[in-house]
Protein backbone atom coordinates (compact mmCIF):
# COMPACT_ATOMS: atom_id res chain seq x y z
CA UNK A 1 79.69 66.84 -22.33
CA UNK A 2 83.50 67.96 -23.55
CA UNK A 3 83.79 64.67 -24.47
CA UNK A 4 80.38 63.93 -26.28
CA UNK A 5 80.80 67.59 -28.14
CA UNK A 6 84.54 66.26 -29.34
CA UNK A 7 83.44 63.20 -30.61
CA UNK A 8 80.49 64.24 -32.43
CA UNK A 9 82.59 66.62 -34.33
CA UNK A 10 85.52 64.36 -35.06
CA UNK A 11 82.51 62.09 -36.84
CA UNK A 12 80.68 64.99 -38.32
CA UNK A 13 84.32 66.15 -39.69
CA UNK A 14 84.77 62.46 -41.11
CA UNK A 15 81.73 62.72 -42.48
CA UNK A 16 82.53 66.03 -44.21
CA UNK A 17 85.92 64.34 -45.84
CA UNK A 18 83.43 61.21 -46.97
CA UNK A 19 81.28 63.23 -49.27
CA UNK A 20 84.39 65.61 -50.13
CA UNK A 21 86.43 62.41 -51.21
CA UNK A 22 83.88 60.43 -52.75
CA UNK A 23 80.99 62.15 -52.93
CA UNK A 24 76.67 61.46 -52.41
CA UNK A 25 77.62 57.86 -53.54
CA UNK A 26 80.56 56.77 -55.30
CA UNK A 27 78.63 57.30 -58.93
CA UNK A 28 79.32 53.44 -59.73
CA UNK A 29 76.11 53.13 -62.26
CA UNK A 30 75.18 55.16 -64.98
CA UNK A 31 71.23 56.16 -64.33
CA UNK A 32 68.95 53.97 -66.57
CA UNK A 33 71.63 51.15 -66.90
CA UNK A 34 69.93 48.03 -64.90
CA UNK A 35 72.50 47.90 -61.71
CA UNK A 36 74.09 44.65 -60.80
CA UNK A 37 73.42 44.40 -57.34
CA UNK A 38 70.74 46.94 -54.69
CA UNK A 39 72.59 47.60 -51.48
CA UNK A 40 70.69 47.60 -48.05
CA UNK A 41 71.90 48.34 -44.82
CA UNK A 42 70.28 48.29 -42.47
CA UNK A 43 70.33 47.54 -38.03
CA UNK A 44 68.98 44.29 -36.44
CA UNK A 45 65.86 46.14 -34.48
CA UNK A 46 62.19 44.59 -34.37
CA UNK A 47 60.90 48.18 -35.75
CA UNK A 48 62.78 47.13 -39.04
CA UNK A 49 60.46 44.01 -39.39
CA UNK A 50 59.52 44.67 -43.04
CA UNK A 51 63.17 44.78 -44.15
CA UNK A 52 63.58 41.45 -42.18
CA UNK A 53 60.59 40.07 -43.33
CA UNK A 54 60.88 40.56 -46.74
CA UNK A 55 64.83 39.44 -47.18
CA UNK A 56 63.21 36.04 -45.66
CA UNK A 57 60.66 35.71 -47.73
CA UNK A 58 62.59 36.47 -50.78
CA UNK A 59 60.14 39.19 -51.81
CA UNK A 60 62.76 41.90 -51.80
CA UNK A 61 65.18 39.76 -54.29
CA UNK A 62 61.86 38.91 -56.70
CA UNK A 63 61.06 42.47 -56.49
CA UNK A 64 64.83 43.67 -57.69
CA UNK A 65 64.97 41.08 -60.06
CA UNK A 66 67.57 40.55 -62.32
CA UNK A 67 69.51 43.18 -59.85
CA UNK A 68 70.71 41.28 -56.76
CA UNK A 69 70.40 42.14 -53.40
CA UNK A 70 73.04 42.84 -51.06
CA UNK A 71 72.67 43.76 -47.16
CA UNK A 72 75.08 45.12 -44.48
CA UNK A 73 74.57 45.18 -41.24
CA UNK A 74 75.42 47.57 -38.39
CA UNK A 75 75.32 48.19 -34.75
CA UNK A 76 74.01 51.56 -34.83
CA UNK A 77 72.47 54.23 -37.40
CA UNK A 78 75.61 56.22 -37.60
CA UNK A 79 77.67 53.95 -38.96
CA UNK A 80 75.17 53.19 -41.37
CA UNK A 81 75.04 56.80 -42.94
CA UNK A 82 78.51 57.37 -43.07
CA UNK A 83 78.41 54.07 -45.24
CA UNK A 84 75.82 55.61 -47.79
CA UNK A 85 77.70 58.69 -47.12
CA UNK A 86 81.02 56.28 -48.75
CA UNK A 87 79.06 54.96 -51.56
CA UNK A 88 78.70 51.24 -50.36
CA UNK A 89 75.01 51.28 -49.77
CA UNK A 90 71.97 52.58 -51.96
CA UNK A 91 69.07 52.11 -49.25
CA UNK A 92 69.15 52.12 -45.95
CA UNK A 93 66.68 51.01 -42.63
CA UNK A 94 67.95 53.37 -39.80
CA UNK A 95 66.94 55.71 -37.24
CA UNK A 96 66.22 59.80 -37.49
CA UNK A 97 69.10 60.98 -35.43
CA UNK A 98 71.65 59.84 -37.79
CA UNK A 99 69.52 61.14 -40.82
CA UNK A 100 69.38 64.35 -39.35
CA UNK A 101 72.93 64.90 -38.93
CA UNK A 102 74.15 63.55 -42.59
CA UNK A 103 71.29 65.59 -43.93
CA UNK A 104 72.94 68.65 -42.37
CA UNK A 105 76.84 67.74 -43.10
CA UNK A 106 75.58 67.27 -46.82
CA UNK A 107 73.87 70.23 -46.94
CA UNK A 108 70.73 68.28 -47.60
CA UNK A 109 72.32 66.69 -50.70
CA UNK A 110 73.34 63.19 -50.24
CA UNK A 111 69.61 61.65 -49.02
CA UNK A 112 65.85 61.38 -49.03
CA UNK A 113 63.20 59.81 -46.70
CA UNK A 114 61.32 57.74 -48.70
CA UNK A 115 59.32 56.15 -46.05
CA UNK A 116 58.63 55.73 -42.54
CA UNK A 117 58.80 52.15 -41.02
CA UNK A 118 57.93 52.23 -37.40
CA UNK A 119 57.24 54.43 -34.29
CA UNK A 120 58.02 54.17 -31.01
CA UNK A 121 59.08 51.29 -29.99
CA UNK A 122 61.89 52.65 -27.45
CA UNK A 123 61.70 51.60 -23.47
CA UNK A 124 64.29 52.83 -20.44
CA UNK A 125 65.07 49.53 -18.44
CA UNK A 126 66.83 50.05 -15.22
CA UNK A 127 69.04 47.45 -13.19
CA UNK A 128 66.53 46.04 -10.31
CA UNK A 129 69.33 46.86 -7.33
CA UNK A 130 70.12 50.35 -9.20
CA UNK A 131 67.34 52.11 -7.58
CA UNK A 132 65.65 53.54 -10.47
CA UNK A 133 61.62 53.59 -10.18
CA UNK A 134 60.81 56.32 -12.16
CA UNK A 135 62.86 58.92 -14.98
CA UNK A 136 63.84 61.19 -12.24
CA UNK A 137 65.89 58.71 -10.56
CA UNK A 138 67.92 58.85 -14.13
CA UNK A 139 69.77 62.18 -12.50
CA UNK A 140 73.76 60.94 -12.35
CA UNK A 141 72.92 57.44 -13.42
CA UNK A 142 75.02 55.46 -15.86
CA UNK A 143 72.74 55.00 -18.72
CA UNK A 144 74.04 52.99 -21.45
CA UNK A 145 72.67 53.85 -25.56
CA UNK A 146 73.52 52.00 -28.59
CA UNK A 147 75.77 54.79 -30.08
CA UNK A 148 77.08 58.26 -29.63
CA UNK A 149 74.36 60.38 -32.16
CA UNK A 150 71.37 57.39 -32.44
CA UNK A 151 68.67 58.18 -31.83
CA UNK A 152 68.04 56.59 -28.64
CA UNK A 153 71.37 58.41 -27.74
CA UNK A 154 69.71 61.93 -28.93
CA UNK A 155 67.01 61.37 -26.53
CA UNK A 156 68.48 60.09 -23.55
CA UNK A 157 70.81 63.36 -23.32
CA UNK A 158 67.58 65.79 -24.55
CA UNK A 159 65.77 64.54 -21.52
CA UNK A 160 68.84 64.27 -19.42
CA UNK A 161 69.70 67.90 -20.22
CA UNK A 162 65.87 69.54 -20.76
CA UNK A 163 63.84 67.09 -17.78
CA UNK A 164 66.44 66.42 -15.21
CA UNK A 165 68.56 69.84 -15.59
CA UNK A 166 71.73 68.29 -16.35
CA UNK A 167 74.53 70.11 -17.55
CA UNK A 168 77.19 67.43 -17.68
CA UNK A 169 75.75 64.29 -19.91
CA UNK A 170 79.38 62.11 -19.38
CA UNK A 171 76.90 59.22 -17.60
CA UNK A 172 75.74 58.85 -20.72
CA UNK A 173 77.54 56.39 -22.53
CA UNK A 174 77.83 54.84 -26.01
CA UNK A 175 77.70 50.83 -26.12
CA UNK A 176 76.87 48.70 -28.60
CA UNK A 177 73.46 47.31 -28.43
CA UNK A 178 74.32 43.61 -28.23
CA UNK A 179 76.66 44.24 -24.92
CA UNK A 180 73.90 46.35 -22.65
CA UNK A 181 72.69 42.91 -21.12
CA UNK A 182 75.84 41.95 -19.77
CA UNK A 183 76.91 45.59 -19.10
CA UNK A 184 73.50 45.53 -16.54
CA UNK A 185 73.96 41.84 -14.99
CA UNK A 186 77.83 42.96 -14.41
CA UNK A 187 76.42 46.33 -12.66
CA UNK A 188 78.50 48.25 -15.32
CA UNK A 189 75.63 50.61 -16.10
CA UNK A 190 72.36 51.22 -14.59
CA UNK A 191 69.96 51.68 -17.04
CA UNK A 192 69.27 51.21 -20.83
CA UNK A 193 67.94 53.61 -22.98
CA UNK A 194 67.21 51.09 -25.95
CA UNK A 195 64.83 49.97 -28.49
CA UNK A 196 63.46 46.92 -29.48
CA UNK A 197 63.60 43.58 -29.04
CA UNK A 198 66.41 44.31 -26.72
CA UNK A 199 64.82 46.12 -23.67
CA UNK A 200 61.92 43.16 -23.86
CA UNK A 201 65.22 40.45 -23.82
CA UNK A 202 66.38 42.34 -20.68
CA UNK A 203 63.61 42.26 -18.77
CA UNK A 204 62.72 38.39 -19.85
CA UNK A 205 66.66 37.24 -19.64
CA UNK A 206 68.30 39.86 -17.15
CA UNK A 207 65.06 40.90 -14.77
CA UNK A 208 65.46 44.31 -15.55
CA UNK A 209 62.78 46.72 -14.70
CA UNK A 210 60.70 48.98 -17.33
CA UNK A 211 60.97 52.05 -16.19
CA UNK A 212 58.85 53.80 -19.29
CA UNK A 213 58.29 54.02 -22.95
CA UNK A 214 59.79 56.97 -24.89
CA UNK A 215 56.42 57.75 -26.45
CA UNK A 216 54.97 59.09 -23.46
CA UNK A 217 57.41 61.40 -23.40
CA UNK A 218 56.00 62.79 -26.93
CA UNK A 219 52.87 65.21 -26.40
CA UNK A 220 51.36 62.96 -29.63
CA UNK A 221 52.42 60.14 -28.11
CA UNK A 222 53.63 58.85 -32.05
CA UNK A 223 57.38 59.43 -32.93
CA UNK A 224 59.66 58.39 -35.68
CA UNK A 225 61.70 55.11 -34.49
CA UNK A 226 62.72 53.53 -38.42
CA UNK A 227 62.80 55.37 -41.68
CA UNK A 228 63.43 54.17 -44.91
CA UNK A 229 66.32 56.27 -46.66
CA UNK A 230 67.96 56.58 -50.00
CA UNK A 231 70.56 58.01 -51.56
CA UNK A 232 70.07 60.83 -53.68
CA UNK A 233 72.04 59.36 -56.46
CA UNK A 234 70.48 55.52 -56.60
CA UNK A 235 67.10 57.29 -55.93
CA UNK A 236 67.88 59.64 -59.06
CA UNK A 237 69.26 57.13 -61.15
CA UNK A 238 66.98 53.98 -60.50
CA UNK A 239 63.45 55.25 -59.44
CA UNK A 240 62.17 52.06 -60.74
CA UNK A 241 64.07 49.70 -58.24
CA UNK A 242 63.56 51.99 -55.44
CA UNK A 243 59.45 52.21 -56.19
CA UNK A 244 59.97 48.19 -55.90
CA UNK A 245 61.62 47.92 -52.75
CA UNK A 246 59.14 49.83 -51.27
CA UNK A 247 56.08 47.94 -52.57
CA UNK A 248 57.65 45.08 -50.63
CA UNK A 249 57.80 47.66 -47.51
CA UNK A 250 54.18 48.63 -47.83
CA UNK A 251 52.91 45.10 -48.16
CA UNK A 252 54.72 44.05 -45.05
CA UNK A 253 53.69 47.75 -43.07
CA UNK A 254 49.99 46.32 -43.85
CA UNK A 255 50.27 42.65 -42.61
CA UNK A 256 52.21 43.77 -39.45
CA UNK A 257 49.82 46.42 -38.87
CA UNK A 258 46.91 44.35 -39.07
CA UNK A 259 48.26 41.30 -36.72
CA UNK A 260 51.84 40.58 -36.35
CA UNK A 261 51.72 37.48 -34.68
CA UNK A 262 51.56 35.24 -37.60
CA UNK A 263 54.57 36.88 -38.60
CA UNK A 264 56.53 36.04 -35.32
CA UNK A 265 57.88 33.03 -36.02
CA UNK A 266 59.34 34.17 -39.36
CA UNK A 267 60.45 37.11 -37.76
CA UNK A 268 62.40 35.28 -35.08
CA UNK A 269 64.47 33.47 -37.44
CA UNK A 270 65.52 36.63 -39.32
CA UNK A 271 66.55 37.95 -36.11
CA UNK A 272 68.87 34.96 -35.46
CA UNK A 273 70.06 35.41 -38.63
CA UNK A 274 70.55 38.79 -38.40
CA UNK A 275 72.42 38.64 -34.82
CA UNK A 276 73.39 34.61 -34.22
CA UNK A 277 71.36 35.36 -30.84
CA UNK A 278 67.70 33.54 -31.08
CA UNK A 279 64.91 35.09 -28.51
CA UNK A 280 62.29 33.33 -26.90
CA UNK A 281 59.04 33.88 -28.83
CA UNK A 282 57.44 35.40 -25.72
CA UNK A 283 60.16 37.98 -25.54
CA UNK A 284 59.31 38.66 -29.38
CA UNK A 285 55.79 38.95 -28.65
CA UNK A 286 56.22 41.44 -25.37
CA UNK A 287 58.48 43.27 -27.57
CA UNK A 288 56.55 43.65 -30.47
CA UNK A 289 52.96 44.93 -28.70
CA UNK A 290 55.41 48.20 -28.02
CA UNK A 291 56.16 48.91 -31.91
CA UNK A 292 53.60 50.87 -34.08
CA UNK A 293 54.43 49.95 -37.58
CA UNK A 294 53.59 52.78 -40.55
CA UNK A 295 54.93 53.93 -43.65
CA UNK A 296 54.65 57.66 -42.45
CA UNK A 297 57.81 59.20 -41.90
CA UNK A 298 55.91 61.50 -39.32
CA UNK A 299 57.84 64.43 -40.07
CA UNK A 300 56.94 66.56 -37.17
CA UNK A 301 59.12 64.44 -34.93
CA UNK A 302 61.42 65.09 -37.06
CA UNK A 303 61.52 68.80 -36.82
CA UNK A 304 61.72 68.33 -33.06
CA UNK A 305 64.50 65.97 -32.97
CA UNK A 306 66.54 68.69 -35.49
CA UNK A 307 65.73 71.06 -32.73
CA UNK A 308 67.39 68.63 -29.60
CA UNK A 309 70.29 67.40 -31.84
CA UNK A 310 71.44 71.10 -31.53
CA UNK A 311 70.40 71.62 -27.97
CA UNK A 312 72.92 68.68 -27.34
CA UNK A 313 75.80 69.94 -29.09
CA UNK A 314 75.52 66.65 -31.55
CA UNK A 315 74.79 69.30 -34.96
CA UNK A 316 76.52 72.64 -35.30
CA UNK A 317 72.92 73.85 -36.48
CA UNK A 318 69.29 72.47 -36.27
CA UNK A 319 68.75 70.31 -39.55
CA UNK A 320 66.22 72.21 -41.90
CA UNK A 321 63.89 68.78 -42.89
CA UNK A 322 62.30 70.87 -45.53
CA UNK A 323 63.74 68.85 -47.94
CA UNK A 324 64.19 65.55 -46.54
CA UNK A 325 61.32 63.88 -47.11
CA UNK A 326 60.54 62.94 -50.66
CA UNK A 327 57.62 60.24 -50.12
CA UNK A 328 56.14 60.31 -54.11
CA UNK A 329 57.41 57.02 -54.93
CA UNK A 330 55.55 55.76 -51.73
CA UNK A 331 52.70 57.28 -52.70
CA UNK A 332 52.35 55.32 -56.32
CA UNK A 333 52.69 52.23 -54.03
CA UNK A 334 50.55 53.41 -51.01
CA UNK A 335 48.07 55.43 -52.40
């Protein structure tokens, strides 16, 4: 837990000197000047379909038109905020966690949910030999997440600490997404505590065992998995491209909702564009069937994951989402 505690502060410190040094986003555009170029980044997940979708349809570059877009990817949420936190992207796809904690180091100045774009979404796959049936056999188990502060990171360690009683979350450890496979066939960890596609690729490619979904761990059974985010400078300064780029993301959050599987195929390319690593498509469609796609930012998961980030020792305080969520723009597109 020493360990977690020191690490989370050396990035929350980082991130302090990011915003000190350059500021809520590098002020590279003057507001109503047309920018040359919208930056996205963004994580290769399945709950980040409509970001996927619409790069490969080239609806997001006729929406930003004459801007340009250009997309970065990352392994994990928290590198993706301390990149908006640096000024290199403008919008980003990403889990709450990470949100959370840059909306607390910025003192809720450098961004704004604009949008939800999934929920749940999340499994816990186990190693078959590693003795794991249920989420009480988690107790002392090495469970792998995609990165320290995630999301799926936050609530491995809540439920470690708040369900199993744990006091010392070191079996907990940070790996990037792409290497959990290998980490379970090699009997390096135990379990995964990981979204999708990758738990579904596990248990197709690696004959790991689902163990549960996160959402029944919710009372609601509904929680926050993607959000759309902004900075509060490009969001400021160019209302008119951000209003676009989600008009794209609420056209896609309607087909999706309404039957994904036409969308598969189109879907399964992005991914292998996205990651170099093509899945089969019954792995997309198992993994899919677990997602709940929605442009609500479902806020009171929000609140609750402020509350655990502090319980964990990940924030200094509980984020205060009062402020976070700035949906209007949505709501001229989604009415």
């Amino acid at each position: 837990m020493r360990t977690a505690r020191s690490f989370a502060a050396a990035l929350l410190a980082a991130l302090v000197v990011l915003v000190s040094v350059f500021g809520t986003g590098c002020r590279q555009r003057s507001a109503g000047k047309e920018p040359e170029v919208v930056r996205i980044g963004y994580v290769a997940h399945l709950t980040q379909a409509q970001l996927l979708l619409g790069l490969k349809e080239g609806d997001l570059a006729r929406a930003v038109a004459p801007s340009r877009i250009e997309t970065r990817l990352f392994n994990a949420g928290p590198s993706l905020v301390e990149a908006l936190f640096a000024g290199e992207i403008d919008i980003g796809y990403v889990g709450p966690a990470p949100v959370l904690g840059a909306h607390v180091q910025s003192k809720g100045a450098a961004l704004r949910v604009i949008a939800g774009g999934a929920a749940n979404g999340v499994l816990v796959v186990a190693r078959p030999d590693a003795g794991i049936r249920t989420l009480a056999d988690l107790a002392g188990k090495r469970i792998a997440t995609p990165q320290l502060g995630n999301s799926q990171d936050l609530s491995a360690r809540h439920f470690a600490r708040a369900s199993l009683g744990a006091t010392d979350l070191s079996n907990i450890i940070p790996y990037p997404t792409a290497e959990h496979a290998a980490l379970l066939s090699r009997g390096r960890i135990d379990a995964s505590w990981v979204v999708e596609p990758w738990a579904s690729r596990m248990v197709e490619e690696n004959g790991a065992v689902v163990i549960a979904e996160e959402k029944d761990l919710w009372p609601s059974k509904r929680f926050a998995q993607a959000l759309v985010i902004a900075s509060t400078e490009f969001l400021s300064d160019h209302p008119d491209k951000v209003e676009r780029v989600l008009a794209v993301h609420h056209a896609w959050t309607e087909k999706l909702r309404a039957d994904p599987g036409p969308h598969l195929p189109a879907l399964g390319e992005a991914l292998f564009a996205a990651t170099g690593k093509r899945l089969p498509p019954k792995v997309l469609a198992r993994a899919i069937a677990h997602v709940e796609f929605t442009d609500d930012p479902l806020e009171e998961s929000l609140r609750t994951m402020a509350a655990w980030s502090h319980d964990v020792g990940l924030s200094r305080v509980a984020a205060d989402t009062s402020s976070l969520v700035d949906t209007t723009l949505l709501r001229r597109v989604a009415p």
